[in-house]
N, C-alpha and C. Protein backbone atom coordinates (compact mmCIF):
# COMPACT_ATOMS: atom_id res chain seq x y z
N UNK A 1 84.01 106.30 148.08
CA UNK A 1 83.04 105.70 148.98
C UNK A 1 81.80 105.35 148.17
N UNK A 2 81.28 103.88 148.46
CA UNK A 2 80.21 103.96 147.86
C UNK A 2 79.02 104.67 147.69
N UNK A 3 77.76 104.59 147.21
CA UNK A 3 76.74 105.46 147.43
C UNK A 3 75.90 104.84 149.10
N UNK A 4 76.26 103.60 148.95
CA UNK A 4 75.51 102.77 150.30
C UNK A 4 76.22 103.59 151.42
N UNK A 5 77.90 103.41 151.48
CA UNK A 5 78.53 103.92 152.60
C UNK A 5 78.42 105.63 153.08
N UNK A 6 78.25 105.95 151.91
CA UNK A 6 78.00 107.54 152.06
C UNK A 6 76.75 107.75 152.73
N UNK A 7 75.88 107.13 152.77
CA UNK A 7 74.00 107.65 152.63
C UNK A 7 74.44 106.65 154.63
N UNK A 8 74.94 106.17 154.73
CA UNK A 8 75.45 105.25 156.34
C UNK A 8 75.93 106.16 157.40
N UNK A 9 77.21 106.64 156.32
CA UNK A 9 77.80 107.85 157.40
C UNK A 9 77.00 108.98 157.46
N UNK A 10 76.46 109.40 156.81
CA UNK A 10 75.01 110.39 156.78
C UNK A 10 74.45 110.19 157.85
N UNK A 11 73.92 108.99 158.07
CA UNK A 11 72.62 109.22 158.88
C UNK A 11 73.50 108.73 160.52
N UNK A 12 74.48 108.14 160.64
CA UNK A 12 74.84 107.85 161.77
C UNK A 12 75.39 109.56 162.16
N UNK A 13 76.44 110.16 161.12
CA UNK A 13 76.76 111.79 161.92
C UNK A 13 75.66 112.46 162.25
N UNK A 14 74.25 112.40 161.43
CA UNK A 14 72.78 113.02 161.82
C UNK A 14 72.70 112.63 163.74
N UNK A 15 72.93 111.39 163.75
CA UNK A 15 72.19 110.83 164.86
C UNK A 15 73.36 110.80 166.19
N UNK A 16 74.87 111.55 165.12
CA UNK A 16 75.61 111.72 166.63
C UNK A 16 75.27 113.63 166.69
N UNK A 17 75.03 114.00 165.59
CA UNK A 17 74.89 115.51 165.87
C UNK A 17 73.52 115.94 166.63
N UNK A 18 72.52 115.10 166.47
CA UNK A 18 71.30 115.12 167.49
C UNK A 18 71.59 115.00 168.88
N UNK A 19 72.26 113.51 169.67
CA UNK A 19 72.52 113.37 170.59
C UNK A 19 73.80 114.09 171.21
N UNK A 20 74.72 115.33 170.46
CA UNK A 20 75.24 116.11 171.10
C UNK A 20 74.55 117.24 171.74
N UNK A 21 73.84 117.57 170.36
CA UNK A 21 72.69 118.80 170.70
C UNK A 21 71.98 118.72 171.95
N UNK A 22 71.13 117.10 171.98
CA UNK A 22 71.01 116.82 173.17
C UNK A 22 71.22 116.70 174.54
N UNK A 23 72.60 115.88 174.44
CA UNK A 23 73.57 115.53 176.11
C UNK A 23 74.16 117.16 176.52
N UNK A 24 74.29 118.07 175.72
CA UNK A 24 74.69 119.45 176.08
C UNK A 24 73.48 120.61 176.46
N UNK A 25 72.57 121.05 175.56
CA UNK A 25 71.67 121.63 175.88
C UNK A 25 70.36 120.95 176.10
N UNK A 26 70.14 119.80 176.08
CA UNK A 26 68.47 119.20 176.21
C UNK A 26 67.80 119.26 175.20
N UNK A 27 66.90 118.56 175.07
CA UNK A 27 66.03 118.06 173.71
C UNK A 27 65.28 119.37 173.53
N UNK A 28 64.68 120.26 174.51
CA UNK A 28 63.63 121.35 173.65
C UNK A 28 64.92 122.10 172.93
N UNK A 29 66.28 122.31 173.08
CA UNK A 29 66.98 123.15 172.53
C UNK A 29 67.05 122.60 171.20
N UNK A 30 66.85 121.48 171.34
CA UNK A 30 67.67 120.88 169.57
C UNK A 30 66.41 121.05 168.35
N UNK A 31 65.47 121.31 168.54
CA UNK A 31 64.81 122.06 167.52
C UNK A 31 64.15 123.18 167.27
N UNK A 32 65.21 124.30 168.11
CA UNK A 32 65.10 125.54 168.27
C UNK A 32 66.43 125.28 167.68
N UNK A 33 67.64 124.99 167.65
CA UNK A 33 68.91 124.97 167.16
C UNK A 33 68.67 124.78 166.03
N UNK A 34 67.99 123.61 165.07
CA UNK A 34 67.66 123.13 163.66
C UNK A 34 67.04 124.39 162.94
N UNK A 35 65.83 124.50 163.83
CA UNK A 35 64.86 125.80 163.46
C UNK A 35 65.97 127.18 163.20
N UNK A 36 66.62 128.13 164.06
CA UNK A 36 67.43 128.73 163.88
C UNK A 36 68.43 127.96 162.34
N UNK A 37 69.49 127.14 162.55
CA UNK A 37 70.39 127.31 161.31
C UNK A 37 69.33 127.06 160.01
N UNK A 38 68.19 126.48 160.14
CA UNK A 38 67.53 126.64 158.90
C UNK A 38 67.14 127.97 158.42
N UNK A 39 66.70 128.92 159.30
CA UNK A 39 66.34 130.11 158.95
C UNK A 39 67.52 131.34 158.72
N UNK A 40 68.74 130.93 159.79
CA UNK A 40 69.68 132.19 159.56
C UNK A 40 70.97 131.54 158.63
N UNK A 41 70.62 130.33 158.32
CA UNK A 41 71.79 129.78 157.45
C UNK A 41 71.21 129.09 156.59
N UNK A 42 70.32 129.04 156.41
CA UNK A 42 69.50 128.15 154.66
C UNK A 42 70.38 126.62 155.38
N UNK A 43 70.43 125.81 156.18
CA UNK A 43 70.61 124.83 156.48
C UNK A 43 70.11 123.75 157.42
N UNK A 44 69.41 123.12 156.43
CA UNK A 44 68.46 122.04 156.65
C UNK A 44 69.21 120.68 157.50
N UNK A 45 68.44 120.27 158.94
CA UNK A 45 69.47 119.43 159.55
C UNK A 45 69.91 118.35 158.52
N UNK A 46 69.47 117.91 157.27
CA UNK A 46 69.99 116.48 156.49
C UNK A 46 70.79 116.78 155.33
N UNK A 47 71.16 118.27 155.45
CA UNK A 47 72.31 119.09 154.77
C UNK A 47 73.81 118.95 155.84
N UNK A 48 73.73 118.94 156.88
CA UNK A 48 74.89 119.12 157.85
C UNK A 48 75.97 118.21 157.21
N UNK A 49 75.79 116.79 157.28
CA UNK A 49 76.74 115.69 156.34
C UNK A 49 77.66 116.86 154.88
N UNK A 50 76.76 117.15 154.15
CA UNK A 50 77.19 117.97 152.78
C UNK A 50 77.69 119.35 153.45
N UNK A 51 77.19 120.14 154.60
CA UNK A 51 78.15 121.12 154.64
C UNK A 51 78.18 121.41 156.07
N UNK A 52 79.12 120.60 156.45
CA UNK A 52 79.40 120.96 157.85
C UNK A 52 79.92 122.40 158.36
N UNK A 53 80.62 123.13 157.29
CA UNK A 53 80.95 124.34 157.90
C UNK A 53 79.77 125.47 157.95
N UNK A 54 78.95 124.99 157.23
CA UNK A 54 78.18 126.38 157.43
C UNK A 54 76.49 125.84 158.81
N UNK A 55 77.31 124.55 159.10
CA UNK A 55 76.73 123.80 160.37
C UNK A 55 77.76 124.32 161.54
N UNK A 56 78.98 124.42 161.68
CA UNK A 56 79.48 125.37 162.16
C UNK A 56 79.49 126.33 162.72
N UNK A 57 79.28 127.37 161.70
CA UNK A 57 79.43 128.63 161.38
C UNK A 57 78.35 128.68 162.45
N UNK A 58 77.02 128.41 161.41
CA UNK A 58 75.73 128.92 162.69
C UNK A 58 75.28 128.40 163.99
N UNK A 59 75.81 127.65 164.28
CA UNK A 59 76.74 127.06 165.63
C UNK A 59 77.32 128.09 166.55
N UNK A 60 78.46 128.61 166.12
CA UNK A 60 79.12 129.14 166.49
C UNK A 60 78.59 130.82 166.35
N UNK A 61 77.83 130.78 165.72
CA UNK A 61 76.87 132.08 165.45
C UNK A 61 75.75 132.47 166.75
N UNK A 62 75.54 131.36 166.84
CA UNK A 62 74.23 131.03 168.16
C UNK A 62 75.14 130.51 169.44
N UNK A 63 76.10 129.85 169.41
CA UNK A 63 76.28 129.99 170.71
C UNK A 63 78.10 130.45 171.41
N UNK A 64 78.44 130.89 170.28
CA UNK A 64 79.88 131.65 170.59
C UNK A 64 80.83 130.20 171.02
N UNK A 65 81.49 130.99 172.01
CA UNK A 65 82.61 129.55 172.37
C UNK A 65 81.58 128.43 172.82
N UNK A 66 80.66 128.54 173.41
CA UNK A 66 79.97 127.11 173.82
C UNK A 66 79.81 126.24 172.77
N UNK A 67 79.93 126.63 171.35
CA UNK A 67 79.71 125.80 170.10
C UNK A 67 81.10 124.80 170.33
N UNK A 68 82.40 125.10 170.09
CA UNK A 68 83.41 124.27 170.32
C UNK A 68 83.26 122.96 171.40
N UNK A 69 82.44 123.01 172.37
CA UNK A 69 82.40 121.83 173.54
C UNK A 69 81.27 121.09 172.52
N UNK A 70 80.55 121.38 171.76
CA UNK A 70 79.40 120.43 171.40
C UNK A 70 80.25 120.00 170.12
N UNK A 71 81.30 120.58 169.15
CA UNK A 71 81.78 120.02 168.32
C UNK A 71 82.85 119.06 168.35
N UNK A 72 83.22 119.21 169.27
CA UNK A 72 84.37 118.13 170.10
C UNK A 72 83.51 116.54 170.58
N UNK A 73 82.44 117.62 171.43
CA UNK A 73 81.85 115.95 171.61
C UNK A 73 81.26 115.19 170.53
N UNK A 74 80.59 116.10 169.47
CA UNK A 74 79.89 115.63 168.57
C UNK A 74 81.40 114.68 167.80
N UNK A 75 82.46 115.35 167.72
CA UNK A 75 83.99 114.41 166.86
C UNK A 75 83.64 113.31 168.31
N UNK A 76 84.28 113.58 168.81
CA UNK A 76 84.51 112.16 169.62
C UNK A 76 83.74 111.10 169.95
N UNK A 77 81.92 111.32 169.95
CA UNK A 77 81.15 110.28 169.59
C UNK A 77 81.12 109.49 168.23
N UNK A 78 81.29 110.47 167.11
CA UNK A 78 81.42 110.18 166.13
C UNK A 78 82.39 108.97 165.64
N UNK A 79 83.83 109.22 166.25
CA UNK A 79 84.46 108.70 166.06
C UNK A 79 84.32 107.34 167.06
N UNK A 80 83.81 107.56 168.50
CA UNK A 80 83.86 106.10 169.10
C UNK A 80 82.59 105.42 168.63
N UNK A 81 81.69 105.87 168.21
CA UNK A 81 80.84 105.10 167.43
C UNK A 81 80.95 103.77 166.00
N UNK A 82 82.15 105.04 165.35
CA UNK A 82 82.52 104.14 164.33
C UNK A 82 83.78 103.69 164.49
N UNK A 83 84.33 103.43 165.92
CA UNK A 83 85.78 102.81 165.92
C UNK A 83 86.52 103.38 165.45
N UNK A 84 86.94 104.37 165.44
CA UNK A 84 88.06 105.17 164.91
C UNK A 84 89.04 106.34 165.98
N UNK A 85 89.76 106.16 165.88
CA UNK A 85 90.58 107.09 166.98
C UNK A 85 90.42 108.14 166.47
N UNK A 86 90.17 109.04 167.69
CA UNK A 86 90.05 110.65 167.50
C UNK A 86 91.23 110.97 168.24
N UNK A 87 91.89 112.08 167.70
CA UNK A 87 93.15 112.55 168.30
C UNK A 87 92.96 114.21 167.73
N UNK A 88 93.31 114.86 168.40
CA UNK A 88 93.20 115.98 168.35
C UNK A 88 94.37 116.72 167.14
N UNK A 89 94.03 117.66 166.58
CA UNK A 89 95.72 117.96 165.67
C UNK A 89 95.26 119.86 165.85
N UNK A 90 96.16 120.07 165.86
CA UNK A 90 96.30 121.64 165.72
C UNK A 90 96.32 122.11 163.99
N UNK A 91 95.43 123.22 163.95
CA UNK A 91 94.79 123.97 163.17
C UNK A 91 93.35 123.21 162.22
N UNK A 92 92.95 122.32 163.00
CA UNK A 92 91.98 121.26 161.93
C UNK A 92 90.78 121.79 163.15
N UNK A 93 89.61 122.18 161.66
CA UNK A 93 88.51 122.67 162.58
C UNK A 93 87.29 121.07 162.29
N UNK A 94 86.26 121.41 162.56
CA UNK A 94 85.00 120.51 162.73
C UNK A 94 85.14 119.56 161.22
N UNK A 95 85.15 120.96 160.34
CA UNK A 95 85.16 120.12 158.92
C UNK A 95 86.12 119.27 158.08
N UNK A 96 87.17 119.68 158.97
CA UNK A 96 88.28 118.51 158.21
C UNK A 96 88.23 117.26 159.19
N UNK A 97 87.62 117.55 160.15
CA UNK A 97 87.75 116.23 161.06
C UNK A 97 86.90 115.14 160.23
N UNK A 98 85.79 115.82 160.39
CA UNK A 98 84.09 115.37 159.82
C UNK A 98 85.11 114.75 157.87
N UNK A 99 85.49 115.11 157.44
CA UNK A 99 86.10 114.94 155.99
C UNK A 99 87.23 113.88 156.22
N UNK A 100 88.19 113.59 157.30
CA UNK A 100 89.03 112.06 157.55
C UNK A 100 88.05 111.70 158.18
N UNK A 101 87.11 111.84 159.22
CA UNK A 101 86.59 110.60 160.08
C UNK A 101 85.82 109.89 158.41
N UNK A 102 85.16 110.30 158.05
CA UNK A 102 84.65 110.06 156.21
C UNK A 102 85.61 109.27 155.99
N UNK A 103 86.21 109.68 155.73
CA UNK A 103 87.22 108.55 154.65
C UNK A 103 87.96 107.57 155.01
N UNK A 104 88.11 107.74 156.78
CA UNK A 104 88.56 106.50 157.61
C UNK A 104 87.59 105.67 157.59
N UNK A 105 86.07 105.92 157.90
CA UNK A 105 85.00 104.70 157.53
C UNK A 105 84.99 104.20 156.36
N UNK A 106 85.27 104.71 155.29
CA UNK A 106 85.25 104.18 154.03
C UNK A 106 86.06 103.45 153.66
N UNK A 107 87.45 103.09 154.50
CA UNK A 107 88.29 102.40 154.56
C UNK A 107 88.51 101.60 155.91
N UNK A 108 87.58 100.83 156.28
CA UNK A 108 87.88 99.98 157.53
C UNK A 108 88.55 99.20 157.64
N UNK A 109 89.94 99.07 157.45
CA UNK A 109 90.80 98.34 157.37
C UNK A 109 91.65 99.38 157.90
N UNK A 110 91.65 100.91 158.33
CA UNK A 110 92.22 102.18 158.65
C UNK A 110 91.51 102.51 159.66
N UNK A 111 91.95 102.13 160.90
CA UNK A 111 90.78 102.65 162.13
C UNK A 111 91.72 103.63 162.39
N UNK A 112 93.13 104.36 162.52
CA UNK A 112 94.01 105.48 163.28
C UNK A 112 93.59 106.88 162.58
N UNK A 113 93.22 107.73 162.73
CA UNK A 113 93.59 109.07 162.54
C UNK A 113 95.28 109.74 162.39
C-alpha cells in the first residue's frame, strides 16, 4: 500500500471509530473512552490504525461484552464506507478484520471479503 493510501485508511478508520463510539454511547463518552485507553493502555486515539488489538483489548477492558456491538459496528461502517463487503467468518477477531478490510482498499479492483 502506498504511503498516500495508508495515511487515507488511517484517518477514514479514525473517523469510523469516533462515530461508533458515538452512535453507541454518545459524544461525552468518546473522550472519556480515548482518555481511559490512553492512560490504562499507553494508546493514543491516532495509534488505533497501528494497533488495533490493544484498541481492543482496552475496549473490552472498559466495557466487557458491550465492546463486541461497537466493534462490529465500527467493521461494518468501515467496510460500507469503503465499499467493501463485510461478511462475518468464525474465529477472526477486530484485528484481522481491520488487517483484510486494509488490504481490500489497497486493492480496489477487490471489493469481496
Amino acid at each position: 500500500m502506498t504511503p498516500t493510501k495508508h495515511r487515507k485508511f488511517d484517518r477514514i478508520l479514525l473517523d469510523v471509530v469516533d462515530q461508533g463510539l458515538k452512535d453507541v454511547l454518545g459524544e461525552p463518552a468518546v473522550r472519556f473512552i480515548y482518555d481511559y485507553l490512553e492512560t490504562n493502555s499507553s494508546l493514543k486515539r491516532e495509534d488505533i490504525p497501528k494497533k488495533p488489538e490493544t484498541f481492543v483489548e482496552g475496549l473490552e477492558e472498559m466495557l466487557s461484552s458491550g465492546a463486541k456491538v461497537i466493534e462490529k459496528l465500527i467493521l461494518k461502517n468501515l467496510c460500507s464506507h469503503l465499499e467493501v463487503e463485510y461478511r462475518e467468518r468464525t474465529g477472526y477477531g477486530f484485528s484481522e478484520y481491520i488487517r483484510e478490510i486494509e488490504a481490500k482498499f489497497s486493492r480496489p479492483h477487490s471489493k469481496g471479503m
